[in-house]
Protein backbone atom coordinates (compact mmCIF):
# COMPACT_ATOMS: atom_id res chain seq x y z
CA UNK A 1 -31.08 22.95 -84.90
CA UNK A 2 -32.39 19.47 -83.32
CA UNK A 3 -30.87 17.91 -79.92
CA UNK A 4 -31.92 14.75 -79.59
CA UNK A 5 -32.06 13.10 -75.94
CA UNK A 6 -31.78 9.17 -75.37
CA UNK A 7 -33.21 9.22 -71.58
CA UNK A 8 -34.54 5.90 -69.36
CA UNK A 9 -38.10 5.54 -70.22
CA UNK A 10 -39.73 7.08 -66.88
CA UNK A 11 -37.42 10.13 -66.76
CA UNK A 12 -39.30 12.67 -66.85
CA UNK A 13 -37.23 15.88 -66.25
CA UNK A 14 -34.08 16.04 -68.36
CA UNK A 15 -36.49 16.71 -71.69
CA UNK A 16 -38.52 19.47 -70.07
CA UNK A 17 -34.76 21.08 -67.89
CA UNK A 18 -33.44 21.21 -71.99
CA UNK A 19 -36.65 22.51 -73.93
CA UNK A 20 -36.40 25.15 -71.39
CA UNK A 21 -32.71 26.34 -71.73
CA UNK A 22 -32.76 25.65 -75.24
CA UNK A 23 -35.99 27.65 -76.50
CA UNK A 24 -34.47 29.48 -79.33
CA UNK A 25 -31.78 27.74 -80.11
CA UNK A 26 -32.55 24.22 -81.09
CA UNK A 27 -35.71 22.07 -81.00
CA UNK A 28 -35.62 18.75 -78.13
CA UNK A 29 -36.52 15.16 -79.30
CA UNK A 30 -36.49 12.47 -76.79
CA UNK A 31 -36.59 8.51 -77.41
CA UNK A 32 -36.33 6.54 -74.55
CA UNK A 33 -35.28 3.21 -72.83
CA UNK A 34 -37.61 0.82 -70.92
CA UNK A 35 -36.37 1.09 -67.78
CA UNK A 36 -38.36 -1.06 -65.05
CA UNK A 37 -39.07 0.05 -61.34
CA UNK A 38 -37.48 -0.10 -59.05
CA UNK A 39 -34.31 0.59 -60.65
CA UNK A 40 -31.42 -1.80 -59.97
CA UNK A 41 -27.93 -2.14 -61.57
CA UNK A 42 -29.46 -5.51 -63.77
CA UNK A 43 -32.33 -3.10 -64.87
CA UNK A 44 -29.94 -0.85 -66.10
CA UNK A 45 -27.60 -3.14 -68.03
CA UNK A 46 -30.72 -4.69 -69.67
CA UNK A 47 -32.03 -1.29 -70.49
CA UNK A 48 -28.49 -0.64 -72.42
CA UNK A 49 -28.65 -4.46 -73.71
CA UNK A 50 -32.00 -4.23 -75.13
CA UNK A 51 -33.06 -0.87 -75.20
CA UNK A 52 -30.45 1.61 -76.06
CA UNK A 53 -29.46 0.95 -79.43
CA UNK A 54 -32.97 0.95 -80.85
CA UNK A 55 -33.56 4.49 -79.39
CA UNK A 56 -30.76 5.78 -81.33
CA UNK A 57 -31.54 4.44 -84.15
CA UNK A 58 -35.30 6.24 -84.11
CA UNK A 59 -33.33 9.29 -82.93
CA UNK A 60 -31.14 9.35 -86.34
CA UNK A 61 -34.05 8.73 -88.48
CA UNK A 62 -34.54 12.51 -87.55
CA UNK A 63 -30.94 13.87 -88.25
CA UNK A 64 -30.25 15.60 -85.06
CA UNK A 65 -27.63 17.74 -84.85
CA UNK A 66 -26.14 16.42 -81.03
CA UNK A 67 -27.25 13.71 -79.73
CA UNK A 68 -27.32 13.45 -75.60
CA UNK A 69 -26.95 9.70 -73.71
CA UNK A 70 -29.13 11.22 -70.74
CA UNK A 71 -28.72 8.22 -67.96
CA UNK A 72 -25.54 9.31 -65.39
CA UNK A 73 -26.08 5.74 -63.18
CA UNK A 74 -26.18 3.61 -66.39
CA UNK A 75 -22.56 5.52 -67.34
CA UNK A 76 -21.54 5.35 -63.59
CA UNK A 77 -22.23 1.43 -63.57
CA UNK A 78 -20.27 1.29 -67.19
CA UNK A 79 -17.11 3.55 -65.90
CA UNK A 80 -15.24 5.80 -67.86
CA UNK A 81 -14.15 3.42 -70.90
CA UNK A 82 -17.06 1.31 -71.26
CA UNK A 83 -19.36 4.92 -71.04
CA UNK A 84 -17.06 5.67 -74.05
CA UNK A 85 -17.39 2.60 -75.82
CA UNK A 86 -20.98 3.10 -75.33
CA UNK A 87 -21.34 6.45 -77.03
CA UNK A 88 -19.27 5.73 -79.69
CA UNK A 89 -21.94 2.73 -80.85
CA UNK A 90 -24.43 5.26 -80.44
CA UNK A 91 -22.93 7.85 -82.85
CA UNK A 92 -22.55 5.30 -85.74
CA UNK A 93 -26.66 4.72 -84.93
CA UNK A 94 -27.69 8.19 -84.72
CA UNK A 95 -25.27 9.63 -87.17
CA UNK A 96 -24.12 12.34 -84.77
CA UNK A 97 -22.07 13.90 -82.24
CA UNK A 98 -23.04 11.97 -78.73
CA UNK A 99 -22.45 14.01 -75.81
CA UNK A 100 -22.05 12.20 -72.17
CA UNK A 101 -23.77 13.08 -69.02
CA UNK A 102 -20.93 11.74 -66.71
CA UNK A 103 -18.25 12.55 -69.01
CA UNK A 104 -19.94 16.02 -68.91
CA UNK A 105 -19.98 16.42 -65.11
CA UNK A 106 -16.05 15.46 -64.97
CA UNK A 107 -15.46 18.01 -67.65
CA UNK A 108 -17.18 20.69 -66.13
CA UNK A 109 -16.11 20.30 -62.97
CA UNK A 110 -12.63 19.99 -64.07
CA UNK A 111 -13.01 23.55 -65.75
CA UNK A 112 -14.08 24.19 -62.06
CA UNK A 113 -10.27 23.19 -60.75
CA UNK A 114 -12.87 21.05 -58.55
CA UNK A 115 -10.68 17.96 -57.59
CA UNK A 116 -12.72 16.96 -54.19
CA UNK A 117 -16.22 17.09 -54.45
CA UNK A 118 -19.45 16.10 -52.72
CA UNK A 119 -21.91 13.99 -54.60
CA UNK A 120 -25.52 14.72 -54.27
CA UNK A 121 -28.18 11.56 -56.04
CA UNK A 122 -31.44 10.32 -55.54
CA UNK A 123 -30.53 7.16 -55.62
CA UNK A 124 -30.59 3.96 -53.10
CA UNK A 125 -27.40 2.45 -51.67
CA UNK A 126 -26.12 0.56 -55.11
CA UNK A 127 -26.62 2.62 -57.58
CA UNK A 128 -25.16 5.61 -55.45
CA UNK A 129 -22.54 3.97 -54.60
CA UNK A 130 -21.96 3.21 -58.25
CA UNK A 131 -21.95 6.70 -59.42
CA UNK A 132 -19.13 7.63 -56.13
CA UNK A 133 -17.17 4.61 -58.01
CA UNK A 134 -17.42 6.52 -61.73
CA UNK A 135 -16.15 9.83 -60.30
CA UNK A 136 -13.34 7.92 -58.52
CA UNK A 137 -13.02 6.25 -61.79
CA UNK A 138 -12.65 10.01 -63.67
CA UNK A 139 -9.96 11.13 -61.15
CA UNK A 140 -11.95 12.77 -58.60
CA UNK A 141 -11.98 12.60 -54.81
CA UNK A 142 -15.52 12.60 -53.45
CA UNK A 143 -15.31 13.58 -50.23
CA UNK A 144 -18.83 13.66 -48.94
CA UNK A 145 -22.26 12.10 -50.54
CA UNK A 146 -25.47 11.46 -49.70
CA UNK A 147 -28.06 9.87 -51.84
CA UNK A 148 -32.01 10.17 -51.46
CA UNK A 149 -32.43 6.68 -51.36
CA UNK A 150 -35.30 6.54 -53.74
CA UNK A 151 -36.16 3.15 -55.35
CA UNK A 152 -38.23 4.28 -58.57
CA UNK A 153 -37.19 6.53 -61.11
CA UNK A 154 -40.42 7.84 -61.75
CA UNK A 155 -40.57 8.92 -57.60
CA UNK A 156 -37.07 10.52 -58.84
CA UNK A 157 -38.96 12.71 -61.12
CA UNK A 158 -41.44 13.93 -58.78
CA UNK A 159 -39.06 15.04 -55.91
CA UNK A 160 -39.93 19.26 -55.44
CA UNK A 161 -37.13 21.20 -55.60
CA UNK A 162 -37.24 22.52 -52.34
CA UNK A 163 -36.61 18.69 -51.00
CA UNK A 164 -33.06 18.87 -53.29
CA UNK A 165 -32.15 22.33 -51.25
CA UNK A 166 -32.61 20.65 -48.08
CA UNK A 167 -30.76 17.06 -49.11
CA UNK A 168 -27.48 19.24 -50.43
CA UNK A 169 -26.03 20.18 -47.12
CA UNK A 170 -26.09 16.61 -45.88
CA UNK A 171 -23.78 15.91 -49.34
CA UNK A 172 -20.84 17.75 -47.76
CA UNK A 173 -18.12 17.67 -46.33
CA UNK A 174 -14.61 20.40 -45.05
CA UNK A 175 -12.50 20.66 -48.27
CA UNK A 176 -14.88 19.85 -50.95
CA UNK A 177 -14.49 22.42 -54.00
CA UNK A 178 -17.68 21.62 -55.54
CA UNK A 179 -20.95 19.55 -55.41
CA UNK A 180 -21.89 17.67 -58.08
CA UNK A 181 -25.79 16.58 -58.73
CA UNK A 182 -25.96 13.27 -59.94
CA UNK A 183 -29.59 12.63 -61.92
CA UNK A 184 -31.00 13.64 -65.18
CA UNK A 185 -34.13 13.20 -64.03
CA UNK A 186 -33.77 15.12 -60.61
CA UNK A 187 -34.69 19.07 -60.96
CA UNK A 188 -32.06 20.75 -59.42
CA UNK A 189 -30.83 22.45 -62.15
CA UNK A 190 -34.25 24.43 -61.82
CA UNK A 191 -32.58 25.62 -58.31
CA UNK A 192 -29.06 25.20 -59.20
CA UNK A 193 -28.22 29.34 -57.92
CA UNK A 194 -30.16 28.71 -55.00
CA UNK A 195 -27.95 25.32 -54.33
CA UNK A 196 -24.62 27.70 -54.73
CA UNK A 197 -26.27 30.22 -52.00
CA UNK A 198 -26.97 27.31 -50.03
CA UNK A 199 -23.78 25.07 -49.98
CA UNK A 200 -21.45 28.33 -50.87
CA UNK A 201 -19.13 25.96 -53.41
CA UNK A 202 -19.74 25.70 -57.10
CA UNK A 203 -22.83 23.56 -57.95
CA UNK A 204 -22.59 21.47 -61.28
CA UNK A 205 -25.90 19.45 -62.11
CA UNK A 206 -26.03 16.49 -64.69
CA UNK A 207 -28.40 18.67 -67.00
CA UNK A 208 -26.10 22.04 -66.57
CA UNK A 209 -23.06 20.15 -67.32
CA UNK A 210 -24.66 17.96 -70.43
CA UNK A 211 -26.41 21.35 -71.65
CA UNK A 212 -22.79 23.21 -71.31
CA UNK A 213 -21.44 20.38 -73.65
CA UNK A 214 -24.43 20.42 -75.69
CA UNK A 215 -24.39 24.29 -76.48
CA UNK A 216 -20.61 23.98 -77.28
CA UNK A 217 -21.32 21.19 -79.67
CA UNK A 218 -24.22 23.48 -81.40
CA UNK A 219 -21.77 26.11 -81.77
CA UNK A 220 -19.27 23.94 -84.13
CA UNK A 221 -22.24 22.31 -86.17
């Protein structure tokens, strides 16, 4: 089987997090998005203006069987309906299924009976606030966040693990039910056990939530 992955242009995690946890099951194909640094909300919205639909359209060319719109902020910044609007242009362009990030991450944390949450995100004041405003959006109470602060994607990439154990616990807050990691291109689902140990409440990642979706979709192909 083929997932393909339509990811910001300096992400450089969500494609390696999949080949991984899919080895076996389906080959990974990524076309991406210029996306200029640093990243700022009008950066985005000209990345989905200009650069989106042309990505899926390379991605059909190679008839993949689920397609993934890998960017949570962009879907944050869009909220729930236009995120939806969005990915149903993108499956008339790539011919398939397209899974959601966000919409992922409210889905699995609602199979989690997580209502109030704590958002974890690398990113600087805007764009994290953005993605508090999409979970609000989806229902959710977010109780405690705390963003990284980080200006360029590509810096997003690079930040170790380790860092991402020690950010978490600064995310929360009495009450929440579950943390959710807000990146595709942040490697925490690498230490996603080690975050549960760590925060002791369930820990859903953007990549283990859009994987989740993606290996259900697989299944009904």
């Amino acid at each position: 089987m083929r997932v393909g992955l339509i990811v910001p242009s300096s992400n450089t995690v969500m494609e390696p997090d999949f080949q991984r946890e899919l080895a076996g099951v389906a080959s990974v194909h990524a076309a991406r998005m210029y996306l200029a640094d640093p990243v700022t909300p009008a950066g985005e919205f000209e990345m989905l203006d200009r650069h989106a639909a042309p990505a899926a359209r390379d991605l059909g060319t190679l008839a993949p069987d689920v397609t993934v719109f890998g960017c949570t902020s962009a879907a944050a910044l869009l909220g729930p309906d236009g995120d939806a609007r969005l990915r149903s242009r993108l499956v008339g362009l790539t011919g398939t299924r397209v899974v959601g990030v966000a919409d992922s991450l409210g889905n699995r944390l609602r199979e989690l009976d997580a209502s109030r949450i704590a958002v974890l995100s690398p990113y600087a004041a805007e764009l994290a606030e953005a993605v508090i405003r999409g979970f609000a959006g989806e229902g959710f109470e977010v109780l405690g966040a705390h963003g990284l602060e980080i200006g360029d994607n590509a810096e997003v990439g690079r930040v170790e693990p380790e860092a991402i154990l020690d950010a978490a616990p600064l995310a929360l807050a009495p009450g929440a039910e579950a943390l959710a990691v807000a990146c595709t291109n942040l490697r925490a689902l690498e230490v996603r056990e080690e975050l549960e140990r760590a925060v002791g409440i369930p820990v859903v990642t953007a990549n283990s939530a859009a994987l989740t979706a993606v290996r259900r979709a697989l299944e009904e192909v």
